[in-house]
Each structure stands twice: as C-alpha cells, then as structure tokens.
C-alpha atoms as a PDB file:
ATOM      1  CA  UNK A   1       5.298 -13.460   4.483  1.00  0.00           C
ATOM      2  CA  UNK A   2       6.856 -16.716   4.767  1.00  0.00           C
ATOM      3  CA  UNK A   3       9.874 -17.694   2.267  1.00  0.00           C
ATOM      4  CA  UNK A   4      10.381 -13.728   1.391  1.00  0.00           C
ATOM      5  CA  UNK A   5      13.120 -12.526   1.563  1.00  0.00           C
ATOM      6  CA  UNK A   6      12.177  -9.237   0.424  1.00  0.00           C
ATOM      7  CA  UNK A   7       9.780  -8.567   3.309  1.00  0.00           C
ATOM      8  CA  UNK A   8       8.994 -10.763   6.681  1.00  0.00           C
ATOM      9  CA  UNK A   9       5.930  -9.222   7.711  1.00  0.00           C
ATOM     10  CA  UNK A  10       2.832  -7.048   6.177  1.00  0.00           C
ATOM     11  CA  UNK A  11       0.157  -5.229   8.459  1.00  0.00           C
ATOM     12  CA  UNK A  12      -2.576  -4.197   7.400  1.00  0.00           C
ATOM     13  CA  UNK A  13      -5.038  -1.375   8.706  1.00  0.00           C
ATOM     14  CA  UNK A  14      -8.066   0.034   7.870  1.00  0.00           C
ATOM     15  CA  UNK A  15      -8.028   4.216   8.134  1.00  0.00           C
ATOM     16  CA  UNK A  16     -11.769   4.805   7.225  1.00  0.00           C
ATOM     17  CA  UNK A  17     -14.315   3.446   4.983  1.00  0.00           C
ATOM     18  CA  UNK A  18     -12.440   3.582   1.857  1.00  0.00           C
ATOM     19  CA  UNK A  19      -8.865   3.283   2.635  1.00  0.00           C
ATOM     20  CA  UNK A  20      -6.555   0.955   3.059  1.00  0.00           C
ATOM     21  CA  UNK A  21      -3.118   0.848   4.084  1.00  0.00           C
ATOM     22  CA  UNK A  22      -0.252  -1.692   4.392  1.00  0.00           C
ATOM     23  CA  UNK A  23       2.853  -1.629   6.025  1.00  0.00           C
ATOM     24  CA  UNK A  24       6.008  -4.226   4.549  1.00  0.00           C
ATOM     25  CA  UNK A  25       8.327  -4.621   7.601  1.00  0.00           C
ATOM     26  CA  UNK A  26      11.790  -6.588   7.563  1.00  0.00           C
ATOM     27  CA  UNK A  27      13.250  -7.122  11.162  1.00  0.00           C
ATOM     28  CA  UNK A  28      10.716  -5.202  12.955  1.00  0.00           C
ATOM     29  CA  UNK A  29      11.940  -2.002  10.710  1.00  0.00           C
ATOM     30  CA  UNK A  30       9.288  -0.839   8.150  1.00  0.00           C
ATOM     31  CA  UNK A  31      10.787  -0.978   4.596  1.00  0.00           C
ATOM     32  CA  UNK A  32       7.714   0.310   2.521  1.00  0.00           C
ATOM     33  CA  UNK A  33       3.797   1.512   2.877  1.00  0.00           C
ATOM     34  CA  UNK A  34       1.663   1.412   0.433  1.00  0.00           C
ATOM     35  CA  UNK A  35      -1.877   2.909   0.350  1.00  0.00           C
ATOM     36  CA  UNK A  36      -4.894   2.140  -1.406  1.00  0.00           C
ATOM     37  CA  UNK A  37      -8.665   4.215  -1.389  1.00  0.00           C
ATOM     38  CA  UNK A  38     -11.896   3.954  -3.697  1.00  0.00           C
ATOM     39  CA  UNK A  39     -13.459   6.741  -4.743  1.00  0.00           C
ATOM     40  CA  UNK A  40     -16.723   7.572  -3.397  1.00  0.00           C
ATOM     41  CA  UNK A  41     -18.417   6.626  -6.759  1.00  0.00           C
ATOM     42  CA  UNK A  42     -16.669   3.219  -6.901  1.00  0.00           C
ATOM     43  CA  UNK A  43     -15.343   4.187 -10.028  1.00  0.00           C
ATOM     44  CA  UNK A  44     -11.200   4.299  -9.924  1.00  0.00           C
ATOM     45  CA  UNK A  45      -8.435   3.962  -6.927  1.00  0.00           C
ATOM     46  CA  UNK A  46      -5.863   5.915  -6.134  1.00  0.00           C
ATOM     47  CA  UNK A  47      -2.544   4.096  -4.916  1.00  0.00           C
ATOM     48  CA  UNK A  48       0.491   5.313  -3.448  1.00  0.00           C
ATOM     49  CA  UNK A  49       3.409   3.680  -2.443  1.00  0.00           C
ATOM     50  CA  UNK A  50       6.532   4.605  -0.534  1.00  0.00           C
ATOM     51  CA  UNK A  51       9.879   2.696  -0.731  1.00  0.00           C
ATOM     52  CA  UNK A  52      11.840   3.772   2.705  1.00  0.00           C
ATOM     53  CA  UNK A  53      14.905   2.010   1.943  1.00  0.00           C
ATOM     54  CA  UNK A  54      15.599   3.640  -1.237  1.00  0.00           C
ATOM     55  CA  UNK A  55      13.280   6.789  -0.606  1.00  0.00           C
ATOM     56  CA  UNK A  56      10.829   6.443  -3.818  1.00  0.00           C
ATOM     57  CA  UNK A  57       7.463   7.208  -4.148  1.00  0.00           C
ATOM     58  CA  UNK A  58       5.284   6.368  -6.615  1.00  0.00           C
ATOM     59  CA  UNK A  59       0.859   7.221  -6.964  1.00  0.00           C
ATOM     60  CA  UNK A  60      -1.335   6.035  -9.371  1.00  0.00           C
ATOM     61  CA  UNK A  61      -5.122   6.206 -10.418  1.00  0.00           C
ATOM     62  CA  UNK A  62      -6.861   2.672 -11.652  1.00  0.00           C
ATOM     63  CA  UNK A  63     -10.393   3.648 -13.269  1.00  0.00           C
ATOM     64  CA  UNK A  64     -13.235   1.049 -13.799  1.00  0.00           C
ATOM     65  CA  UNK A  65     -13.127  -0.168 -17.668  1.00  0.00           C
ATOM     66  CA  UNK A  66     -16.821   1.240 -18.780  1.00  0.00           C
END
C-alpha cells in the first residue's frame, strides 16, 4: 500500500470457494494474516486475524442482519 507506513505490501489469495486470505508484509517480512470465509448458507463470516509482530490473535463471527 502506498503512503503506509504500517504495511508496504498486501497479497491476497484465494484457498477455496469461500475463503479468503491476506497477507500484510513490511520489507518482504510478513507482519500479519488475516482470514476471511462465508458460510455455506451465506449467512455470517468468520474472521481471524494474526498480528506476528506482537503475537495476537483475534476471530470473530459477522451474521447477516435478518
């Protein structure tokens, strides 16, 4: 990302059909992943993400508003 200073660079791949993940890397060295996937109804996501520098994990659950 240009004008970050927080992160240079974000790749993204695609592990199956409803998951995403993306990797923050500063100086070639990845800093933090985070990872995203739908449930197979469409209904909520589950997120994690991992802080490498300062070793923190956090996961969450969004579900649709009904």
């Amino acid at each position: 990302m240009e004008d970050d200073p927080g992160h240079t660079m974000v790749s993204a791949k695609l592990l199956d059909a409803r998951t995403v993940e993306l990797a923050s890397k500063r100086n070639g060295k990845i800093v933090s992943i985070s990872r995203l996937s739908v449930d197979p109804d469409g209904n909520s996501i589950h997120a994690t993400f991992e802080n490498r520098e300062s070793g923190r994990k956090t996961a969450f659950d969004l579900e649709k508003q009904k």
